[in-house]
C-alpha atoms as a PDB file:
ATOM      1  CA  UNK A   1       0.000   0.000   0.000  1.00  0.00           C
ATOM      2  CA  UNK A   2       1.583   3.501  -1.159  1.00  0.00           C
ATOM      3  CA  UNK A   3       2.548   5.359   2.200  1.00  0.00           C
ATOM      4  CA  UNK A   4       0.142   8.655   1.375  1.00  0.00           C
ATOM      5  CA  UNK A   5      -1.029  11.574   3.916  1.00  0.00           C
ATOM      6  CA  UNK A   6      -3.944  13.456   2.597  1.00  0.00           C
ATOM      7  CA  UNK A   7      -4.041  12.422  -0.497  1.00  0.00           C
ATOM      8  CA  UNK A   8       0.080  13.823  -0.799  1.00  0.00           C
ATOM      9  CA  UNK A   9       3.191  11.472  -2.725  1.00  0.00           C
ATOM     10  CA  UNK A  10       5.211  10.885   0.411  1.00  0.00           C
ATOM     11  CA  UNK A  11       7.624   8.039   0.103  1.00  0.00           C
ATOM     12  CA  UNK A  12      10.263   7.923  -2.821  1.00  0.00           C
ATOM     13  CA  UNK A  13      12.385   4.995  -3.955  1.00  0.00           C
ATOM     14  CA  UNK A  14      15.593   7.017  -5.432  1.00  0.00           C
ATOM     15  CA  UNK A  15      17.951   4.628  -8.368  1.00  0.00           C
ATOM     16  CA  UNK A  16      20.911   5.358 -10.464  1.00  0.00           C
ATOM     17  CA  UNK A  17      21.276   2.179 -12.308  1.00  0.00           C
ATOM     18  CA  UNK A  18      24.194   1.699 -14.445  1.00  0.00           C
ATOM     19  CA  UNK A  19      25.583  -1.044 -16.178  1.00  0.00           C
ATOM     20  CA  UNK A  20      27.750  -2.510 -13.389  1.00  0.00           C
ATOM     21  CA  UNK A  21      25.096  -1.437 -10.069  1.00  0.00           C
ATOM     22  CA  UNK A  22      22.009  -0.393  -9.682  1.00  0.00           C
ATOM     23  CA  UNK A  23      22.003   2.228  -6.412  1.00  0.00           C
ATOM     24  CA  UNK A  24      18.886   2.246  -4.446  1.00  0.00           C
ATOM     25  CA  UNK A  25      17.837   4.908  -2.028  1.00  0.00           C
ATOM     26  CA  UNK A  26      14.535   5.603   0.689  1.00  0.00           C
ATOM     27  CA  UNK A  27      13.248   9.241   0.952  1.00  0.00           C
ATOM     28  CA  UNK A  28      10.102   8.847   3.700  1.00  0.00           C
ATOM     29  CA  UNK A  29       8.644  12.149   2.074  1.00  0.00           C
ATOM     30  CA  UNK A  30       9.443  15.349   0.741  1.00  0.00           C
ATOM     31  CA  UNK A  31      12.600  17.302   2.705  1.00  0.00           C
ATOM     32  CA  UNK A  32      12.900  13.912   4.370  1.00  0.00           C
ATOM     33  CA  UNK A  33      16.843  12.671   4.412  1.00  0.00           C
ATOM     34  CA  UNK A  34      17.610   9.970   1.741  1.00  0.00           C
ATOM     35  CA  UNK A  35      18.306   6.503   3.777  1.00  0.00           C
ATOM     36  CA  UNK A  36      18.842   3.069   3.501  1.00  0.00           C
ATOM     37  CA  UNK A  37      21.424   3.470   0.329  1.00  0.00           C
ATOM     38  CA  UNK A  38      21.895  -0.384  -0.861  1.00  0.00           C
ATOM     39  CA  UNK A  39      24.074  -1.051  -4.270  1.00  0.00           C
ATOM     40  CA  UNK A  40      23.145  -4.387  -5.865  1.00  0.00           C
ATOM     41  CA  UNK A  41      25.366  -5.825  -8.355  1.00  0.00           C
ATOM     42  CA  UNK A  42      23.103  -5.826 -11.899  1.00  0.00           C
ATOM     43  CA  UNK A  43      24.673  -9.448 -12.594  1.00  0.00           C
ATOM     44  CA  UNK A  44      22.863 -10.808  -9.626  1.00  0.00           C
ATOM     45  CA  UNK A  45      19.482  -9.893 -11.256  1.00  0.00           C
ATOM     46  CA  UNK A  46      17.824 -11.404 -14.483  1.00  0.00           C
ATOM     47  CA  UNK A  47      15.452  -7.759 -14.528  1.00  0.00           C
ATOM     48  CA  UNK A  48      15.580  -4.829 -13.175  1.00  0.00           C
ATOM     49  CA  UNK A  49      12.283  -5.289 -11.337  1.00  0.00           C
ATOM     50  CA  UNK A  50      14.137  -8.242  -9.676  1.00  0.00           C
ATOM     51  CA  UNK A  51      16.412  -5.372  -8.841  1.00  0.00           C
ATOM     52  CA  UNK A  52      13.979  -3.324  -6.902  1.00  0.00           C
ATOM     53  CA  UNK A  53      11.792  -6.012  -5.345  1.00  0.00           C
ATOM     54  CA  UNK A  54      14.757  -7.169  -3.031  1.00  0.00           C
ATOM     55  CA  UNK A  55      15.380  -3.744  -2.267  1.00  0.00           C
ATOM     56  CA  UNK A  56      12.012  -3.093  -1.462  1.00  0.00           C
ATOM     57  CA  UNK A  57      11.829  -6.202   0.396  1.00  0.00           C
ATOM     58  CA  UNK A  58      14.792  -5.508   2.607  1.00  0.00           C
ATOM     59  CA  UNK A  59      12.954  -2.388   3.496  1.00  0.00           C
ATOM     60  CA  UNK A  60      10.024  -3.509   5.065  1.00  0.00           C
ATOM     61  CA  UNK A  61       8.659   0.256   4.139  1.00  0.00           C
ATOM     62  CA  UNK A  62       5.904  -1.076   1.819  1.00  0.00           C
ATOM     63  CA  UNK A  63       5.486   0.564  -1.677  1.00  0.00           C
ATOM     64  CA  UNK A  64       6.902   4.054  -2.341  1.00  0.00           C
ATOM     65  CA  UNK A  65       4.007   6.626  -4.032  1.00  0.00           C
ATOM     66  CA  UNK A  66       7.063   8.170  -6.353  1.00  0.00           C
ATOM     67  CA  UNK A  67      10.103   6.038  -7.793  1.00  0.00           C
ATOM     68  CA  UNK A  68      13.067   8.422  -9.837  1.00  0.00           C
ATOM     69  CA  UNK A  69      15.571   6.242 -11.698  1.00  0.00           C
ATOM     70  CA  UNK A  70      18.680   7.922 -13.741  1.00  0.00           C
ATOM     71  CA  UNK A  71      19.876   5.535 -15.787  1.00  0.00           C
ATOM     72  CA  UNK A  72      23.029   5.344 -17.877  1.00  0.00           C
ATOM     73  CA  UNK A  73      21.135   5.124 -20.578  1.00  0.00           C
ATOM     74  CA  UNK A  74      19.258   7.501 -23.715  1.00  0.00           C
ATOM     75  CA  UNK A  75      14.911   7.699 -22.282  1.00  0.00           C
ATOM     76  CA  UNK A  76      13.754   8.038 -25.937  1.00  0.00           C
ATOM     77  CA  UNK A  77      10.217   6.099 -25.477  1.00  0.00           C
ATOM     78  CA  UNK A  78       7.981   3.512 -22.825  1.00  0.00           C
ATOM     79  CA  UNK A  79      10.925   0.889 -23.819  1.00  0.00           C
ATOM     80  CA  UNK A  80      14.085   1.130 -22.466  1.00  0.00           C
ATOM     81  CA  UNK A  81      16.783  -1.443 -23.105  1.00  0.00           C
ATOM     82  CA  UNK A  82      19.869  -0.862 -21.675  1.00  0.00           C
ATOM     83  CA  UNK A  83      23.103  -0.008 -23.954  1.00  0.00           C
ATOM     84  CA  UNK A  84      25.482  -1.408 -21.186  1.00  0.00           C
ATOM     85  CA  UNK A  85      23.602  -3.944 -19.960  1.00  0.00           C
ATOM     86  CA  UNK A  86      21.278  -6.658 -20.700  1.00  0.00           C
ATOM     87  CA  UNK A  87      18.005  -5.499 -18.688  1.00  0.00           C
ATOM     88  CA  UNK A  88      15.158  -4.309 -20.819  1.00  0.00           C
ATOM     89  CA  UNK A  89      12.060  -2.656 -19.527  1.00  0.00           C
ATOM     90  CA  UNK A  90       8.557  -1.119 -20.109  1.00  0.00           C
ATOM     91  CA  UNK A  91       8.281   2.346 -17.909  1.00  0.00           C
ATOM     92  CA  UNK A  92       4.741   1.635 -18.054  1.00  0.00           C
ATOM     93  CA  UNK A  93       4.888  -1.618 -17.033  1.00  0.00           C
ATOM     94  CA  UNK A  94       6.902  -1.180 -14.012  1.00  0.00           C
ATOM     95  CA  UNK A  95       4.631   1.365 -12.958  1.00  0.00           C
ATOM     96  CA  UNK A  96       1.925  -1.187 -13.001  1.00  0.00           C
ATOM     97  CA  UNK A  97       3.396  -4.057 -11.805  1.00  0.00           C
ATOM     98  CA  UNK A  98       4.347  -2.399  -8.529  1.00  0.00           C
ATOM     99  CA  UNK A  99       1.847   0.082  -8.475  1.00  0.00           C
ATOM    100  CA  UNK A 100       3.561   3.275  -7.920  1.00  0.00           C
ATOM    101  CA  UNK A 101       1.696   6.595  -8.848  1.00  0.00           C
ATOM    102  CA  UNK A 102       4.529   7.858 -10.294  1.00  0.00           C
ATOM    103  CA  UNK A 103       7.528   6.367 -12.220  1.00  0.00           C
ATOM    104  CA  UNK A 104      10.261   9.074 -13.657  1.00  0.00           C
ATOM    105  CA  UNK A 105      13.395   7.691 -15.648  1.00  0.00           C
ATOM    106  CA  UNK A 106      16.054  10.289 -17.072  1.00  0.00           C
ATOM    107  CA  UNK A 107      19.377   9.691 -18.117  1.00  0.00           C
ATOM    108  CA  UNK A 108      22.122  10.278 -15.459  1.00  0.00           C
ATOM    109  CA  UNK A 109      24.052  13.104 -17.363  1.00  0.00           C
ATOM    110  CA  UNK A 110      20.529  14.954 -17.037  1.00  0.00           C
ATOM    111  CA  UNK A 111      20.222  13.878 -13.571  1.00  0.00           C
ATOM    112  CA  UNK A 112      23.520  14.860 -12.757  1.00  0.00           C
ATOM    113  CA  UNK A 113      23.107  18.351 -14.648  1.00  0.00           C
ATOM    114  CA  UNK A 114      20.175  18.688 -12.848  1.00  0.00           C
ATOM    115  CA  UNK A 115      21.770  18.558  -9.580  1.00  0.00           C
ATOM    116  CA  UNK A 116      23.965  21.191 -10.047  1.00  0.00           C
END
């Protein structure tokens, strides 16, 4: 169940998947400090749902509302397959499959540009 206060996203699952890790973080809510940083080697998982669902799991938080992945990788379309790795993906379908309210993917250069 997404973790939601009147009707507001709180919780955020935070990635930057590459083609050796994909780094997971935990934001409880907006202003919140990001927590429970895990890397998981991409090698030990055939997707990159598989990816997420033992993070998530190792939580115990339940299902973020929000989920932001930068990716080392060009976000041209709905399918994504990965130029440095072998994980390929439908945004939409990850947003169903776990049912988060929102799913944002952007390259990392963009994320990192971003930042600044």
């Amino acid at each position: 169940m997404p973790n939601t206060t009147s009707g507001f996203l709180r919780a955020r699952l935070l990635a930057d998947v590459g083609g050796t890790n994909a780094r997971f973080a935990w934001q409880s809510g907006p202003g919140e400090p990001i927590t429970d940083v895990r890397v998981l080697p991409c090698a030990e998982h055939a997707t990159l749902q598989d990816a997420i669902r033992v993070y998530l799991n190792g939580l115990g938080h339940g299902t973020p509302d929000a989920v932001a992945i930068a990716i080392a990788n060009p976000i041209t379309g709905d399918q994504i397959r990965m130029t440095n790795h072998h994980w390929s993906f439908s945004q939409s379908a990850v947003k169903a499959e776990f049912g988060f309210n929102t799913l944002r993917l952007l390259n990392d250069f963009t994320a990192l540009a971003l930042a600044l």
